[in-house]
C-alpha atoms as a PDB file:
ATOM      1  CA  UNK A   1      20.367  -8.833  30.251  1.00  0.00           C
ATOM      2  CA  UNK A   2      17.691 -10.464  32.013  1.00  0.00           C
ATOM      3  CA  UNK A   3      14.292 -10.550  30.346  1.00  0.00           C
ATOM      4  CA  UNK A   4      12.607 -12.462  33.003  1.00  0.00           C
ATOM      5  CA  UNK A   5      12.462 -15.997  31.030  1.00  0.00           C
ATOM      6  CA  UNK A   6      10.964 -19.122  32.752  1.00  0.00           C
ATOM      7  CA  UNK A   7      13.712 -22.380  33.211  1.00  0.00           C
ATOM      8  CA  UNK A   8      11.982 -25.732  32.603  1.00  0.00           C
ATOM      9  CA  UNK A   9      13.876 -28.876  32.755  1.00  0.00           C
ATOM     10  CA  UNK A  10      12.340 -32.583  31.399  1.00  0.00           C
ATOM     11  CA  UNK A  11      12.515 -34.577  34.216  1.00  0.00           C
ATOM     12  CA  UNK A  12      15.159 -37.260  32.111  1.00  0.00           C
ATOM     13  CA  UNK A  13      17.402 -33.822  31.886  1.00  0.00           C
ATOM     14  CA  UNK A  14      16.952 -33.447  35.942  1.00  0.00           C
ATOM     15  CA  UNK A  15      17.994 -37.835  35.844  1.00  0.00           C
ATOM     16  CA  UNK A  16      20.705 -37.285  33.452  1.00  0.00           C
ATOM     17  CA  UNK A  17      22.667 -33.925  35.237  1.00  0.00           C
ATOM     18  CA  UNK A  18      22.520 -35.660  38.689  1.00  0.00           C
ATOM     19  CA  UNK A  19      24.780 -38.529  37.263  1.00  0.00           C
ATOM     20  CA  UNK A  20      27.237 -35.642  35.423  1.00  0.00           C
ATOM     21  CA  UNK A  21      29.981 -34.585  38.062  1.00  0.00           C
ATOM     22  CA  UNK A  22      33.242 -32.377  38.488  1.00  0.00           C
ATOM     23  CA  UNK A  23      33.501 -29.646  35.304  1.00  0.00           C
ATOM     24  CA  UNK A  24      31.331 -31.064  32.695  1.00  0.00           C
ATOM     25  CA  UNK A  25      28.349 -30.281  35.203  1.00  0.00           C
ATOM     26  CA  UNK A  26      29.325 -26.633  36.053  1.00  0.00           C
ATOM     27  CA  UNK A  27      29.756 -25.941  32.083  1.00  0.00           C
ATOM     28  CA  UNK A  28      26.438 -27.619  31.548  1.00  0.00           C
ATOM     29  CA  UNK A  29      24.457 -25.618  34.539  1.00  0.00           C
ATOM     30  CA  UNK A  30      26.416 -22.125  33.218  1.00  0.00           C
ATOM     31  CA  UNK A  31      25.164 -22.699  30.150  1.00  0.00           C
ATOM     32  CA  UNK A  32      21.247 -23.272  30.568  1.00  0.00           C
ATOM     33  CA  UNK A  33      22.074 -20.331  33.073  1.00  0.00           C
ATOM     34  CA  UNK A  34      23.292 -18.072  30.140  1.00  0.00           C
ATOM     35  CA  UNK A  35      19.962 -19.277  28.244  1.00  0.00           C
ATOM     36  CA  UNK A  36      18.147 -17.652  30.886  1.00  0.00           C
ATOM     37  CA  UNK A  37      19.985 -14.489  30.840  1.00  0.00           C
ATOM     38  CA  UNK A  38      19.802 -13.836  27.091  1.00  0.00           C
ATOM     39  CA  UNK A  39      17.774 -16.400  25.633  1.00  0.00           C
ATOM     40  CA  UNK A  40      18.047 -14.171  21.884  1.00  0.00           C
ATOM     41  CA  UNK A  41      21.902 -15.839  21.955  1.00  0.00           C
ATOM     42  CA  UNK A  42      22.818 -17.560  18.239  1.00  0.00           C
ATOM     43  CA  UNK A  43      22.352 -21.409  18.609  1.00  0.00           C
ATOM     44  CA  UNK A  44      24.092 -24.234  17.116  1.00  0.00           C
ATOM     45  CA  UNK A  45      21.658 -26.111  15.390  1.00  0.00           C
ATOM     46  CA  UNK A  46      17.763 -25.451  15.004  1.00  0.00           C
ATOM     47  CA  UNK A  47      15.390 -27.547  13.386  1.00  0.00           C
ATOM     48  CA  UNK A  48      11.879 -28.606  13.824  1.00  0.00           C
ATOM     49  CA  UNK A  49      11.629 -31.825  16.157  1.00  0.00           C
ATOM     50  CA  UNK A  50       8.894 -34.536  15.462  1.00  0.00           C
ATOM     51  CA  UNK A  51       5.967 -32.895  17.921  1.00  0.00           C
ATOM     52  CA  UNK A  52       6.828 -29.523  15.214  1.00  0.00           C
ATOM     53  CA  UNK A  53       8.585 -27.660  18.078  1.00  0.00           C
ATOM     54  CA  UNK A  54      11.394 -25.314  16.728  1.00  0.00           C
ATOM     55  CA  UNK A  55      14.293 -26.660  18.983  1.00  0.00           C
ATOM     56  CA  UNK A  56      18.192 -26.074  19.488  1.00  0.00           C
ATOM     57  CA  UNK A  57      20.638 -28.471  19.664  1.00  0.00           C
ATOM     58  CA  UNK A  58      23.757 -27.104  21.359  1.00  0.00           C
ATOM     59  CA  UNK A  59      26.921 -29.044  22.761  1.00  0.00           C
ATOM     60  CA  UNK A  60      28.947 -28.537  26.222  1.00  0.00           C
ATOM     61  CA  UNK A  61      32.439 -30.598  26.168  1.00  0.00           C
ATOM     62  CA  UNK A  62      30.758 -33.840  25.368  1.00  0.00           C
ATOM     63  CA  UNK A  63      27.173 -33.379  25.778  1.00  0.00           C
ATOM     64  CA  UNK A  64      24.298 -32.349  23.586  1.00  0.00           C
ATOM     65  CA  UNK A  65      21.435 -30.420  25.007  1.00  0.00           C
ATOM     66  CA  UNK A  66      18.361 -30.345  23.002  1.00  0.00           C
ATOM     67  CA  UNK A  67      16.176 -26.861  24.054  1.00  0.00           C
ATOM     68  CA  UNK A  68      13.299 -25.030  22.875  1.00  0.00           C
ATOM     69  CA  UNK A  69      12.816 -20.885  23.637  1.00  0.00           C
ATOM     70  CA  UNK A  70       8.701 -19.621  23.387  1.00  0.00           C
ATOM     71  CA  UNK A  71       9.640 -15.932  23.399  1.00  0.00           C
ATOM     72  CA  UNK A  72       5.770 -15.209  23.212  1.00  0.00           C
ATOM     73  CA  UNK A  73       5.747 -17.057  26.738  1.00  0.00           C
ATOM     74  CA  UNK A  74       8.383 -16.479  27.764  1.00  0.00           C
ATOM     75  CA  UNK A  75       9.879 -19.599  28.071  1.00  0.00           C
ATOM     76  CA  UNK A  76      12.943 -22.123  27.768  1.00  0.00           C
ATOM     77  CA  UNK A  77      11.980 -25.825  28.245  1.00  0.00           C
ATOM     78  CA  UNK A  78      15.450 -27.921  28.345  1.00  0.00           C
ATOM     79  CA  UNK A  79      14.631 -31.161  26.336  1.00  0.00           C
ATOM     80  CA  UNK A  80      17.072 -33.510  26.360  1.00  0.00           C
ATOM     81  CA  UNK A  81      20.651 -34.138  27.790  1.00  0.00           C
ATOM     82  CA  UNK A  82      22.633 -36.998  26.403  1.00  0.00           C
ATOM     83  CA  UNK A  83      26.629 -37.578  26.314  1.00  0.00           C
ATOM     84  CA  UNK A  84      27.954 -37.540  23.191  1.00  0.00           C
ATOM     85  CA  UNK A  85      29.550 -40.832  22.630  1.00  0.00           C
END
């Protein structure tokens, strides 16, 4: 299902993924991927960050990835991408 969604990525996510190698980095990229191709997918965790975006909080092995969907614009804006220590 691919409803034509835009892919943006924080330039700190862009920093942090080109430092992530071997598996954790495929799961990671597979993932946003599978945001993209059915963005309507049941999160983890939402809440409502401290701008008052509605945002998802997700984990891949042992990284979080914080995300926000606009399905008005059509949109998917990757926030953040820390290891989970």
């Amino acid at each position: 299902m691919n409803l034509d969604y835009e892919l943006f990525l924080e330039h700190s996510v862009v920093e942090e993924a080109k430092r992530i190698r071997g598996k954790a980095r495929n799961r990671i990229l597979e993932f946003v991927n599978s945001l993209v191709e059915d963005p309507f997918r049941s999160s983890a965790i939402e809440f409502v960050d401290r701008k008052g975006r509605a945002v998802v909080k997700s984990t891949v092995l042992n990284y979080s990835l914080t995300y926000s969907i606009d399905h008005a614009m059509k949109e998917i804006k990757v926030l953040e991408l820390n290891k989970i220590i």
